[in-house]
C-alpha atoms as a PDB file:
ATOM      1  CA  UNK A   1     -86.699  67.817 -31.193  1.00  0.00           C
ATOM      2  CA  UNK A   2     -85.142  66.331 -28.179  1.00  0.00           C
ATOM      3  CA  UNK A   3     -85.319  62.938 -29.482  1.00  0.00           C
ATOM      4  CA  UNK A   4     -83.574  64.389 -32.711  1.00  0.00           C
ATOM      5  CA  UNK A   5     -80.908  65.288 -30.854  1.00  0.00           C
ATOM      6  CA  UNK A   6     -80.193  62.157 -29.121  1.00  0.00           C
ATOM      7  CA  UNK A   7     -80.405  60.107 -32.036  1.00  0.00           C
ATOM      8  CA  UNK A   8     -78.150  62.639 -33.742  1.00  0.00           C
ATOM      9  CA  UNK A   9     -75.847  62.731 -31.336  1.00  0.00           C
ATOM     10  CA  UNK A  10     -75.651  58.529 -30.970  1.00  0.00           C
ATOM     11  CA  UNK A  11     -74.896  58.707 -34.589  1.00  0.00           C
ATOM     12  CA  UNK A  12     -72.437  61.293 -33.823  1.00  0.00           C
ATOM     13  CA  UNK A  13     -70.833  58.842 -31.316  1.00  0.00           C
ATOM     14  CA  UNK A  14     -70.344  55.767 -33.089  1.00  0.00           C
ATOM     15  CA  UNK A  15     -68.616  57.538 -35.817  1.00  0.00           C
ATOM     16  CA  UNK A  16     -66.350  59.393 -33.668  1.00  0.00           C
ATOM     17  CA  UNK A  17     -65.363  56.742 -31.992  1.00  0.00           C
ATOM     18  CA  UNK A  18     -65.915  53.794 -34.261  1.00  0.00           C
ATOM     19  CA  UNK A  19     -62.658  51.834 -33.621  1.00  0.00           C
ATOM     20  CA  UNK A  20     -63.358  51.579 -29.513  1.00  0.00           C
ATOM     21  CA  UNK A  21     -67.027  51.162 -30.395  1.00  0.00           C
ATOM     22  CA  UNK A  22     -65.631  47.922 -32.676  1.00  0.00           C
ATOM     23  CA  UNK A  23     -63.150  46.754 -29.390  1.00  0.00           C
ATOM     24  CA  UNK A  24     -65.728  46.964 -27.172  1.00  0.00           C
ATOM     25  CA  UNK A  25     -68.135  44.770 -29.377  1.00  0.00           C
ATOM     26  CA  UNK A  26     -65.528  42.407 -30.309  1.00  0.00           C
ATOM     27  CA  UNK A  27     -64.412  41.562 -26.866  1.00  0.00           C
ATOM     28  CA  UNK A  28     -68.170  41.583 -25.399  1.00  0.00           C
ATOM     29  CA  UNK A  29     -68.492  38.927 -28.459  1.00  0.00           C
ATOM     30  CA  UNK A  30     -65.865  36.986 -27.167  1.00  0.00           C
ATOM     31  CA  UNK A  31     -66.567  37.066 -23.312  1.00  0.00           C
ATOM     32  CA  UNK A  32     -70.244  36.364 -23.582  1.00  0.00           C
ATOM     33  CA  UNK A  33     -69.915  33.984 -25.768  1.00  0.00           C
ATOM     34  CA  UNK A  34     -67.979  32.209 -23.117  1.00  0.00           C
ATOM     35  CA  UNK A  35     -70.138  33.009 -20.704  1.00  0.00           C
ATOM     36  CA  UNK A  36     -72.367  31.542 -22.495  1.00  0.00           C
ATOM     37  CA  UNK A  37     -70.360  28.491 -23.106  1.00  0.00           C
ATOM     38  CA  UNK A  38     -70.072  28.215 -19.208  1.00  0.00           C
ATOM     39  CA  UNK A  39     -74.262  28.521 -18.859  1.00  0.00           C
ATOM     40  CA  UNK A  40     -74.407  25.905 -21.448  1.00  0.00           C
ATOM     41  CA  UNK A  41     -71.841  23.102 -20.016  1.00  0.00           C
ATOM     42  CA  UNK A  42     -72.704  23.973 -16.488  1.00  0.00           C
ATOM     43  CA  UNK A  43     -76.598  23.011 -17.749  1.00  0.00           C
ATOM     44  CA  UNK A  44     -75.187  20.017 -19.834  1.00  0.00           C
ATOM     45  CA  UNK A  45     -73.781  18.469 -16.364  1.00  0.00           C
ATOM     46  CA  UNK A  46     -77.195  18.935 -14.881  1.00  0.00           C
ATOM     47  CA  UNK A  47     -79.090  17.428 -17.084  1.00  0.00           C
ATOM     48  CA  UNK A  48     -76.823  14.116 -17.205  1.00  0.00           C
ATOM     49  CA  UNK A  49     -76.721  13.913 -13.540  1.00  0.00           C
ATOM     50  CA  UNK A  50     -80.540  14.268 -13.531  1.00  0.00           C
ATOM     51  CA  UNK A  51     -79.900  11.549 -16.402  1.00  0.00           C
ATOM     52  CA  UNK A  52     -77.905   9.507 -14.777  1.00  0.00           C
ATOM     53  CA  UNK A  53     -77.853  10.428 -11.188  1.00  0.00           C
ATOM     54  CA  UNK A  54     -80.891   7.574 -10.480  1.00  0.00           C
ATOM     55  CA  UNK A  55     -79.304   5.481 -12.861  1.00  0.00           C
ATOM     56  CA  UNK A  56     -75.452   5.215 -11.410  1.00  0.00           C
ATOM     57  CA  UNK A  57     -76.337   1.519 -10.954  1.00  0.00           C
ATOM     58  CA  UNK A  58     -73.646  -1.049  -8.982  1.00  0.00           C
ATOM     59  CA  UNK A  59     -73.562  -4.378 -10.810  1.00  0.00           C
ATOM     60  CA  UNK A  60     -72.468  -7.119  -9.404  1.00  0.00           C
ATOM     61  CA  UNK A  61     -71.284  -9.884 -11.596  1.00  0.00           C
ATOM     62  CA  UNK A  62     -71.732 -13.608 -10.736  1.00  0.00           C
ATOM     63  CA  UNK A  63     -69.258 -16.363 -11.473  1.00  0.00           C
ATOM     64  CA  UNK A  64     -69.435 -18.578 -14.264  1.00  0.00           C
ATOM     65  CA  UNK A  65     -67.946 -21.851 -15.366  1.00  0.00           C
ATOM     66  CA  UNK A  66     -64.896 -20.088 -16.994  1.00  0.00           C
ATOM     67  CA  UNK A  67     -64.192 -17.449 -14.825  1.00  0.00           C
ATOM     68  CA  UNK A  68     -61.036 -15.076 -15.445  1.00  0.00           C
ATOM     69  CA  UNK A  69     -60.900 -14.234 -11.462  1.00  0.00           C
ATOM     70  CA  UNK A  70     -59.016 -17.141  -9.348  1.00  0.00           C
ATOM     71  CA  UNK A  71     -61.472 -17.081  -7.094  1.00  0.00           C
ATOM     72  CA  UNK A  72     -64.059 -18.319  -8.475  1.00  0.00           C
ATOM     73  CA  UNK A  73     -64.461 -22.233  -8.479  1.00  0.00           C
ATOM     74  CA  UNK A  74     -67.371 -22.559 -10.747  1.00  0.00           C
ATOM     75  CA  UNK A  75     -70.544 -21.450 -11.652  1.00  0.00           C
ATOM     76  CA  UNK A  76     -72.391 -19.657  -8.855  1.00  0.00           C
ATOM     77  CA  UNK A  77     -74.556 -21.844  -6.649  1.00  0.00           C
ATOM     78  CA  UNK A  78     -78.081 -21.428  -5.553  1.00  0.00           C
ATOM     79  CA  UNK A  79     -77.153 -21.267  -2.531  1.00  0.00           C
ATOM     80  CA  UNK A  80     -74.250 -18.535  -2.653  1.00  0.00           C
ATOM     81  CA  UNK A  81     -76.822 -16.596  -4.597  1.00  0.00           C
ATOM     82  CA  UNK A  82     -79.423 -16.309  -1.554  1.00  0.00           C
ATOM     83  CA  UNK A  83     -76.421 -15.532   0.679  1.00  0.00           C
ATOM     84  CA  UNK A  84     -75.569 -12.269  -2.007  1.00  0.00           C
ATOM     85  CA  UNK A  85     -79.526 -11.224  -2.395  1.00  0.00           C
ATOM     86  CA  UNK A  86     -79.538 -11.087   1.459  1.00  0.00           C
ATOM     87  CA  UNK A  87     -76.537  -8.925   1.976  1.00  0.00           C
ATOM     88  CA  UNK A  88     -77.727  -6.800  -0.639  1.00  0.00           C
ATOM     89  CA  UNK A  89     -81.882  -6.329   0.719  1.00  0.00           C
ATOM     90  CA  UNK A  90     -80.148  -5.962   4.469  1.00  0.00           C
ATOM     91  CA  UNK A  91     -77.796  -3.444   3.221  1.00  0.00           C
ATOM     92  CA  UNK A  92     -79.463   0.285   4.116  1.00  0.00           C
ATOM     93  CA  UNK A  93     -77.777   1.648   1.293  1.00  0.00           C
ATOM     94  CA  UNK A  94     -80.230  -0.116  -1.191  1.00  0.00           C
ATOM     95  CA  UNK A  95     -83.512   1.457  -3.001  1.00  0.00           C
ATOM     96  CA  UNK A  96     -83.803  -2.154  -4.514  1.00  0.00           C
ATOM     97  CA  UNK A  97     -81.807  -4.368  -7.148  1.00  0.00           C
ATOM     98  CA  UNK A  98     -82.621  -6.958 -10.610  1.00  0.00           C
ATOM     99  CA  UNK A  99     -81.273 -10.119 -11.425  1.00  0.00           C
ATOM    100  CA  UNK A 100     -80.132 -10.112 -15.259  1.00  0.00           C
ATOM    101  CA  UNK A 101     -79.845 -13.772 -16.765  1.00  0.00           C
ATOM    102  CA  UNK A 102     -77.079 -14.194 -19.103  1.00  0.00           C
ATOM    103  CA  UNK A 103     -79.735 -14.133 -21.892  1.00  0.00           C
ATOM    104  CA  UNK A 104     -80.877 -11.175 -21.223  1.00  0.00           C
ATOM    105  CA  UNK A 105     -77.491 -10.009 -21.264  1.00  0.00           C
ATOM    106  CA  UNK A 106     -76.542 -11.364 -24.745  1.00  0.00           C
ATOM    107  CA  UNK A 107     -80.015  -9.643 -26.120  1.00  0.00           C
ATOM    108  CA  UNK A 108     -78.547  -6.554 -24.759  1.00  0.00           C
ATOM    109  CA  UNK A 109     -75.179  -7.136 -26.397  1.00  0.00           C
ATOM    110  CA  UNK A 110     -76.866  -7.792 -29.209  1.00  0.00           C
ATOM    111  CA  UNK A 111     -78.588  -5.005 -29.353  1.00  0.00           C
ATOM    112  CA  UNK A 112     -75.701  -2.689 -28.546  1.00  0.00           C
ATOM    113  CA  UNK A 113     -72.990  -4.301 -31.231  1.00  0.00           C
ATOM    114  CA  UNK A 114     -75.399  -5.467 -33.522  1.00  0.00           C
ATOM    115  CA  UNK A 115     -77.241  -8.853 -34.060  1.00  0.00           C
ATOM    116  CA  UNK A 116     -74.980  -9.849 -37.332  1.00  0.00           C
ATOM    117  CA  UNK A 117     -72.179 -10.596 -35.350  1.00  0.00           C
ATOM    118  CA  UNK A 118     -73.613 -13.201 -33.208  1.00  0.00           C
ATOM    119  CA  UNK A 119     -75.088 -15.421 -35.978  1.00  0.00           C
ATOM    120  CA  UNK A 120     -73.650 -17.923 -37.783  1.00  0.00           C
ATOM    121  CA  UNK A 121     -71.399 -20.736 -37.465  1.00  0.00           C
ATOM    122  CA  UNK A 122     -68.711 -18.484 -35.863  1.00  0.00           C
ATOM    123  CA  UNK A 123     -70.408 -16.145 -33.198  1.00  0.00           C
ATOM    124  CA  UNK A 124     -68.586 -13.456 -31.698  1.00  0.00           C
ATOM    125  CA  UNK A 125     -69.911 -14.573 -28.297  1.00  0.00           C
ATOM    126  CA  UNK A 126     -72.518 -17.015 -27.050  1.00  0.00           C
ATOM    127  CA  UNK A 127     -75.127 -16.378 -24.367  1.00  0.00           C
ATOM    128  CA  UNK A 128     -72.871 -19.067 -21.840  1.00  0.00           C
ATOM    129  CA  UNK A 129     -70.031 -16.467 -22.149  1.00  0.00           C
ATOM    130  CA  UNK A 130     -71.615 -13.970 -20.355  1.00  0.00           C
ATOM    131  CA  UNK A 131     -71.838 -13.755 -16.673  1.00  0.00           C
ATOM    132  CA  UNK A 132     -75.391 -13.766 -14.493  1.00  0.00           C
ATOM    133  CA  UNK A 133     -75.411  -9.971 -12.439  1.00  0.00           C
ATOM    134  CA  UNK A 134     -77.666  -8.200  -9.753  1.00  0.00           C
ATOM    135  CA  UNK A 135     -78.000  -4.435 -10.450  1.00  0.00           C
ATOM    136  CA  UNK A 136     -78.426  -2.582  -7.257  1.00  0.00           C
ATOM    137  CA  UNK A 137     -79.703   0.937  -7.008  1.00  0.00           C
ATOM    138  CA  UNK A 138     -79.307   2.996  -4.621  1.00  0.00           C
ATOM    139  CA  UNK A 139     -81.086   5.408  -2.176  1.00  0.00           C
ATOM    140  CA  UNK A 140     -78.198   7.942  -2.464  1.00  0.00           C
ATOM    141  CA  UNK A 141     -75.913   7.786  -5.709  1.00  0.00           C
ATOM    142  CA  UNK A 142     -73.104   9.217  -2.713  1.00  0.00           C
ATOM    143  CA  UNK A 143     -73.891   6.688  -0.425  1.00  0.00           C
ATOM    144  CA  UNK A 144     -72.254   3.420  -1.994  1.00  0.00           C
ATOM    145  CA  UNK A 145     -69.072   2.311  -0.114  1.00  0.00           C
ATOM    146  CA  UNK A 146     -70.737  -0.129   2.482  1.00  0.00           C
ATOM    147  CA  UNK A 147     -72.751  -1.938  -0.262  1.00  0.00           C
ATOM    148  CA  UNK A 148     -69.518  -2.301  -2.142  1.00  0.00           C
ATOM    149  CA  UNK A 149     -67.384  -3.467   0.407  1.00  0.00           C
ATOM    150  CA  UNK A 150     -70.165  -5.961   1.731  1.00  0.00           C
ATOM    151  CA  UNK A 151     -70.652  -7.367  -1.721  1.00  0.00           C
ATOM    152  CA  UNK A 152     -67.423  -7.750  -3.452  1.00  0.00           C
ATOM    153  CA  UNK A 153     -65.512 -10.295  -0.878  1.00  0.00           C
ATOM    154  CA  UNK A 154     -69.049 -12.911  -1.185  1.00  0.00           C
ATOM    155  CA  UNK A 155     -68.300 -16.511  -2.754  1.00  0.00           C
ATOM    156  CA  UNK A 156     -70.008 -16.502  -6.012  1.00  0.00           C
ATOM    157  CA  UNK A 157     -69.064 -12.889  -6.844  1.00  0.00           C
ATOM    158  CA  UNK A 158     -66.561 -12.034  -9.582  1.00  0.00           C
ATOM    159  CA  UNK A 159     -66.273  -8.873  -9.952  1.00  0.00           C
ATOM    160  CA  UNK A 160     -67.858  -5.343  -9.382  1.00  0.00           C
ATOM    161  CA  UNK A 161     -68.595  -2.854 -11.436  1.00  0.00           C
ATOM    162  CA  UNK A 162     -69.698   0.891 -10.324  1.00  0.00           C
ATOM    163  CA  UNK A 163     -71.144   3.591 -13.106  1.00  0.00           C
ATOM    164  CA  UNK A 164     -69.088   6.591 -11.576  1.00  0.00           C
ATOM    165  CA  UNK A 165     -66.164   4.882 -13.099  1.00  0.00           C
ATOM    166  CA  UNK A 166     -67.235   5.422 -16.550  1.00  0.00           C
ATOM    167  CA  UNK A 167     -68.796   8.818 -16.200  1.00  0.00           C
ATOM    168  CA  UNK A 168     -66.585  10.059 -14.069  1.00  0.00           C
ATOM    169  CA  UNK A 169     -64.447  11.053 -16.982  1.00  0.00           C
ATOM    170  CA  UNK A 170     -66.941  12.852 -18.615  1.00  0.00           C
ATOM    171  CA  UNK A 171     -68.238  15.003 -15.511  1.00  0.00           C
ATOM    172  CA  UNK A 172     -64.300  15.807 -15.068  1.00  0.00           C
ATOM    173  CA  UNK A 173     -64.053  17.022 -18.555  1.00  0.00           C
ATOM    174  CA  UNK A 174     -67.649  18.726 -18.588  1.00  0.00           C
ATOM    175  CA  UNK A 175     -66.301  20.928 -15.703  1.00  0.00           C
ATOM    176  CA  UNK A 176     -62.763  21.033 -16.746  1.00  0.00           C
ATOM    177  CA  UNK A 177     -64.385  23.150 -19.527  1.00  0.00           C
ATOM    178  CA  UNK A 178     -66.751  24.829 -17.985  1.00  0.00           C
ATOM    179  CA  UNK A 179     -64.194  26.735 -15.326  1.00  0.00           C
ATOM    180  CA  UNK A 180     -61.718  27.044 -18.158  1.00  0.00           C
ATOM    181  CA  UNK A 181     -65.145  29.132 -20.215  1.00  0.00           C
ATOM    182  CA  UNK A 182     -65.957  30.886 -17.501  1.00  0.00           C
ATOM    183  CA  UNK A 183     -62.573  32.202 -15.815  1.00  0.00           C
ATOM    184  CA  UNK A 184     -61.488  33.576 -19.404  1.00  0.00           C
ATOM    185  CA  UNK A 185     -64.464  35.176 -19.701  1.00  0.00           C
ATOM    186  CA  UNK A 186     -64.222  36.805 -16.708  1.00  0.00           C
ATOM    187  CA  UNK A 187     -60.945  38.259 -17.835  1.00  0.00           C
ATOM    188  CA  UNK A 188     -62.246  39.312 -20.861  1.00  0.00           C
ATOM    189  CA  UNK A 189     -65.293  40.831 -18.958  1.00  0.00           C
ATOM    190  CA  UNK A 190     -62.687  42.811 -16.720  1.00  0.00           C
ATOM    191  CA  UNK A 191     -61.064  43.797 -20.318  1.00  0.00           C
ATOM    192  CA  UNK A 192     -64.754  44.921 -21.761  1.00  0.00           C
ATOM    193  CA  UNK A 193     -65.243  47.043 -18.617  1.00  0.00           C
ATOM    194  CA  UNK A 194     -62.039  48.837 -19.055  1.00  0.00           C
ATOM    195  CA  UNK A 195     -62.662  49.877 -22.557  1.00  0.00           C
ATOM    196  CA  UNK A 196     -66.245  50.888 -22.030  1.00  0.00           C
ATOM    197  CA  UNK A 197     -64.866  53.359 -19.451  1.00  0.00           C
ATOM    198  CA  UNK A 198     -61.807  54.686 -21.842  1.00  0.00           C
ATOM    199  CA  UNK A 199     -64.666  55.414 -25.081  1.00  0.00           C
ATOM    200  CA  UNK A 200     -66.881  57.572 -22.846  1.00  0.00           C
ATOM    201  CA  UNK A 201     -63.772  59.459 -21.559  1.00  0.00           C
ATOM    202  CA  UNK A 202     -62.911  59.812 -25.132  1.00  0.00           C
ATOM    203  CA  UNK A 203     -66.463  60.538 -25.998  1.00  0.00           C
ATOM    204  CA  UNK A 204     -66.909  63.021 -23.050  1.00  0.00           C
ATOM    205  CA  UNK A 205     -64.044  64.835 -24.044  1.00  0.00           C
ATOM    206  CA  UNK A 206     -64.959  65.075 -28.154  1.00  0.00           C
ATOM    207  CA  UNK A 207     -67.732  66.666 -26.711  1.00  0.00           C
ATOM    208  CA  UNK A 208     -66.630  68.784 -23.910  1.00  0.00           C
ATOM    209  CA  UNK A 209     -67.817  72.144 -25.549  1.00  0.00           C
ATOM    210  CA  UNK A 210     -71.425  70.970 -26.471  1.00  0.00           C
ATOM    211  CA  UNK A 211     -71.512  69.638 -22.765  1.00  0.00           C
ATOM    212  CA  UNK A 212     -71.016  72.920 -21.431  1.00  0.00           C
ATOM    213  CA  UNK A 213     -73.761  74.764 -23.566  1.00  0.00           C
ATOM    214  CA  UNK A 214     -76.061  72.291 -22.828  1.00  0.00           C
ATOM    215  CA  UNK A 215     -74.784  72.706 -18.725  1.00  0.00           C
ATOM    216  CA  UNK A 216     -75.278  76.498 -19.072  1.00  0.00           C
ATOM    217  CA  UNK A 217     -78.542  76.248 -20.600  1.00  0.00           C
ATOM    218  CA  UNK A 218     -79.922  74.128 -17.936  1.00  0.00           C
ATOM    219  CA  UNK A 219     -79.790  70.532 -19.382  1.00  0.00           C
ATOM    220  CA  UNK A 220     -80.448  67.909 -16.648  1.00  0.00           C
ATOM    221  CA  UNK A 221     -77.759  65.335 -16.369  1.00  0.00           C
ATOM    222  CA  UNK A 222     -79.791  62.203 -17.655  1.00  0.00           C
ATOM    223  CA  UNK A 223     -80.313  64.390 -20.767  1.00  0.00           C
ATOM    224  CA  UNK A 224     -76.709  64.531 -21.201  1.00  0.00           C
ATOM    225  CA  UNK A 225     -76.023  61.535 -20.565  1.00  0.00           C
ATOM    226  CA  UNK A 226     -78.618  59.395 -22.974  1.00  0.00           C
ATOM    227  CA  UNK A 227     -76.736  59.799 -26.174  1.00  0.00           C
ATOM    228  CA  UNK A 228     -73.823  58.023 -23.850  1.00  0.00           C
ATOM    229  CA  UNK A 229     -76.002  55.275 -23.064  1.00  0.00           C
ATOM    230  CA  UNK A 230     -77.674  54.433 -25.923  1.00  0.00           C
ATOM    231  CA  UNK A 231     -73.862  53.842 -27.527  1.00  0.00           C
ATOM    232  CA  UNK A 232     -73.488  51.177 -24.781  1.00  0.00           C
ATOM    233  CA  UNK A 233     -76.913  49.789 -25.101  1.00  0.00           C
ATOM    234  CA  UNK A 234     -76.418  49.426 -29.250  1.00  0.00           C
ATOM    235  CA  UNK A 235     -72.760  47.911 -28.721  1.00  0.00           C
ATOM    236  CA  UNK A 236     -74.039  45.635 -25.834  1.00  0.00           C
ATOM    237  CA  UNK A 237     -77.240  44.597 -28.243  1.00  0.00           C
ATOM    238  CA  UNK A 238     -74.896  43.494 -31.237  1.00  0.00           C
ATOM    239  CA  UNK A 239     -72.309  41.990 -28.435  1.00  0.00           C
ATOM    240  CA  UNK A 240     -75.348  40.251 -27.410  1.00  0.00           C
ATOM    241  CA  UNK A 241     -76.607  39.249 -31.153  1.00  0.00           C
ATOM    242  CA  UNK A 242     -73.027  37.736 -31.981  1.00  0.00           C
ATOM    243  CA  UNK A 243     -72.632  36.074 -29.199  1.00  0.00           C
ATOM    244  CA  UNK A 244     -76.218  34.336 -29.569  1.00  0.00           C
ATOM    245  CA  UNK A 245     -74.966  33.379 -32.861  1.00  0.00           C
ATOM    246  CA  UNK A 246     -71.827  31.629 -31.796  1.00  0.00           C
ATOM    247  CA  UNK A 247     -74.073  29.831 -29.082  1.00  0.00           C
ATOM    248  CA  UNK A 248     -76.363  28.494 -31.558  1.00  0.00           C
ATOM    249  CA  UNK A 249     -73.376  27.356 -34.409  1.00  0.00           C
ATOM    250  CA  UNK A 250     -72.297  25.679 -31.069  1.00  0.00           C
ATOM    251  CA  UNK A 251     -75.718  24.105 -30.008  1.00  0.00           C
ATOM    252  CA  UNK A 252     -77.377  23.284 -32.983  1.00  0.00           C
ATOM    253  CA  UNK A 253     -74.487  22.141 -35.482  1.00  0.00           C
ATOM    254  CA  UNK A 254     -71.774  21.149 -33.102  1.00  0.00           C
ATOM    255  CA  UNK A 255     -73.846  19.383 -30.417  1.00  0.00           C
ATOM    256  CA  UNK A 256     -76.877  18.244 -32.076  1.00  0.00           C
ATOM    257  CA  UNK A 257     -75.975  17.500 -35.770  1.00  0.00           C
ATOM    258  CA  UNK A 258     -72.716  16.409 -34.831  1.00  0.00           C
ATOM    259  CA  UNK A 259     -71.320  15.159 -30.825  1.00  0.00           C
ATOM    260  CA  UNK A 260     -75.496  14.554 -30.094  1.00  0.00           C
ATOM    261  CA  UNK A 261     -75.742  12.223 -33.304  1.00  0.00           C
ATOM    262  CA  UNK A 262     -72.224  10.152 -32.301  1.00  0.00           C
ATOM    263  CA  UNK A 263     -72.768   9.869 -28.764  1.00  0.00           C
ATOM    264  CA  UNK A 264     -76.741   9.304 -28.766  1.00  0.00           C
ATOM    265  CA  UNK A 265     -76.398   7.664 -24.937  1.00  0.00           C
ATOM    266  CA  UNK A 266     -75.313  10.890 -23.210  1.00  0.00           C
ATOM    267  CA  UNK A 267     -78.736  13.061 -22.787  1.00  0.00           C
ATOM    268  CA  UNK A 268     -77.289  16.574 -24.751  1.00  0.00           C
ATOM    269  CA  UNK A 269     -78.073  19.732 -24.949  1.00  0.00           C
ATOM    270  CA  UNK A 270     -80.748  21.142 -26.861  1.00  0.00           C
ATOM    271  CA  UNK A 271     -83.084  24.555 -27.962  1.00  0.00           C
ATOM    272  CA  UNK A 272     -84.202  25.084 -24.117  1.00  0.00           C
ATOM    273  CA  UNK A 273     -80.955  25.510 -22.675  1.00  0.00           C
ATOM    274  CA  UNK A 274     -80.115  27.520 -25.598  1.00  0.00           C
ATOM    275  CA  UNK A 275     -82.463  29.831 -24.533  1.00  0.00           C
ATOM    276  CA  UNK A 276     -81.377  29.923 -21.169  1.00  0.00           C
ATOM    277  CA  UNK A 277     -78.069  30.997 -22.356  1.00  0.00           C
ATOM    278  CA  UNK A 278     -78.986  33.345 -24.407  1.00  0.00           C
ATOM    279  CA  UNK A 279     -81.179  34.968 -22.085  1.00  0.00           C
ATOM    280  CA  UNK A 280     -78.626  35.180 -19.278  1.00  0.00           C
ATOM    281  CA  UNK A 281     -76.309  37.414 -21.647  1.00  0.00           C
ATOM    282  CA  UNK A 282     -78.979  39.216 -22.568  1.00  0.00           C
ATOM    283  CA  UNK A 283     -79.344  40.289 -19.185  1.00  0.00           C
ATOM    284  CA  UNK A 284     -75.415  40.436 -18.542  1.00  0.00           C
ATOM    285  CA  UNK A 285     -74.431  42.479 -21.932  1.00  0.00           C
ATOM    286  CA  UNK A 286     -76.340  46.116 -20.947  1.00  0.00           C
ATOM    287  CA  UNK A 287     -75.278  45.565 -17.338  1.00  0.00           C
ATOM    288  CA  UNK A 288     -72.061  45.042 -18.557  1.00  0.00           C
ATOM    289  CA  UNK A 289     -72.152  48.371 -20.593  1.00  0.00           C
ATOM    290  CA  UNK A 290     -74.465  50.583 -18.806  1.00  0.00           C
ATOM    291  CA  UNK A 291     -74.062  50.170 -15.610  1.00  0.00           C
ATOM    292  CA  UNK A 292     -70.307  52.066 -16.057  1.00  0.00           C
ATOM    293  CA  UNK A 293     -71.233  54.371 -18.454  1.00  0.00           C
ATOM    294  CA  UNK A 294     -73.643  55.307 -15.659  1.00  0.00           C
ATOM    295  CA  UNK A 295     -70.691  55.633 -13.247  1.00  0.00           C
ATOM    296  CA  UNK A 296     -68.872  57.155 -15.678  1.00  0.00           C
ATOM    297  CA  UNK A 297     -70.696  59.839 -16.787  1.00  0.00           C
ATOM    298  CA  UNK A 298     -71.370  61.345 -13.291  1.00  0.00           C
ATOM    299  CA  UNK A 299     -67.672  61.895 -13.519  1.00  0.00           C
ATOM    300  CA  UNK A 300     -66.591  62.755 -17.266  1.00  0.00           C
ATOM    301  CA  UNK A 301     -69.580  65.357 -17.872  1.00  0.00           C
ATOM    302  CA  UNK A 302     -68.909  67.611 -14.929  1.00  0.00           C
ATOM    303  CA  UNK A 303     -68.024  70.613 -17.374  1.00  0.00           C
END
């Protein structure tokens, strides 16, 4: 009988108050979905700095005949090339470095731009083109300014190049996106809070006089108050549901069958973080909807 009654009476309150019910869904959709988003690009710049972060390589590029910086004279000498490797084992910034040949170079442009254009009568480039290099890594991907600085002024060196230059840009716009997410949801959160509390004082006062019989007759407070929050829990489960949706249309069609497929050297996103997500707003959706219809009620259903 008592369950009756609760179930009646959550049936009761979705009907009465259907339109608030459907605003409070809608913008729970909307701000968990970005909070969501947030969980999701805040895990996407983990996992490519645990991609990258013992990969953010300095390579050092040798001079060759035809040089493009003034400063070179000519090819790189043996002996300018033992004065380099020592600066760079001395340095205490290094975990260790490679020497690339310029063959190995051209397989690798090869490999990246195809092998087509490189045959032929009329290459695109020959393997005497390319420069000779020493990739260094290093101990600390933060700790790189005296290896720099001690390399780049050596004779023999042409030029420097340094990984954070080309993912910088893409941690920048990974978080650029992930605050913008996360601060709009929070608004929106504020907004969900506020119209959680306006339905149960709506709701409280629809049912003011059945309150009061149930007060006179002894009901406890809890018992009272359960119809209340099973309307939150149900609008916080489908908040939750569409939300999960969104986050999957986002993971599985925009990032894997789409940015993931075009961009195959950045380490995406995938079903595991997904989860994560999803499991996070699971948590945050009831909280987000009981917790003040628990506050709430202590105040509306004083009859």
């Amino acid at each position: 009988m008592q369950l009756r009654y609760v179930f009646s009476e959550l049936g009761q309150g979705l009907r009465r108050n259907l339109s608030m019910h459907v605003a409070v869904v809608l913008t729970l959709f909307v701000s968990l979905t970005l909070v969501g988003l947030g969980v999701l690009l805040n895990q996407q710049a983990d996992k490519a700095a645990a991609q990258w972060g013992s990969q953010l390589e300095i390579t050092v590029w040798l001079c060759k005949t035809e040089d493009d910086n003034p400063l070179c004279l000519g090819e790189v000498t043996t002996a300018q090339k033992a004065a380099i490797v020592d600066v760079i084992e001395s340095n205490p910034e290094v975990a260790g470095y490679r020497y690339e040949s310029r063959d190995v170079a051209f397989e690798k442009v090869k490999e990246l731009l195809g092998p087509e254009k490189f045959d032929g009568p009329n290459p695109a480039a020959t393997a005497d083109a390319l420069p000779e290099s020493y990739w260094i890594e290093l101990k600390d991907p933060q700790e790189y300014r005296g290896i720099t600085s001690a390399v780049i002024g050596l004779d023999g060196v042409s030029d420097l190049r340094d990984m954070r230059e080309v993912l910088e840009p893409i941690y920048g716009t990974i978080d650029a996106m992930k605050w913008g997410a996360l601060g709009t949801a929070a608004f929106l959160v504020f907004a969900a809070l506020l119209l959680v509390g306006n339905t149960i004082r709506l709701a409280a006062f629809a049912r003011r006089k059945e309150i009061g019989i149930m007060r006179l007759v002894g009901a406890s407070g809890l018992y009272i108050a359960l119809p209340f929050l099973m309307e939150a829990l149900v609008t916080a489960m489908i908040g939750v549901g569409l939300a999960a949706g969104a986050l999957a249309g986002f993971v599985f069609y925009g990032i894997r069958n789409n940015v993931g497929e075009k961009l195959q050297f950045i380490p995406w996103i995938d079903a595991p973080e997904y989860l994560n997500a999803v499991g996070f707003i699971a948590v945050l959706g009831p909280v987000l909807t009981l917790l003040p219809t628990l506050l709430l009620t202590r105040k509306y259903l004083k009859v």
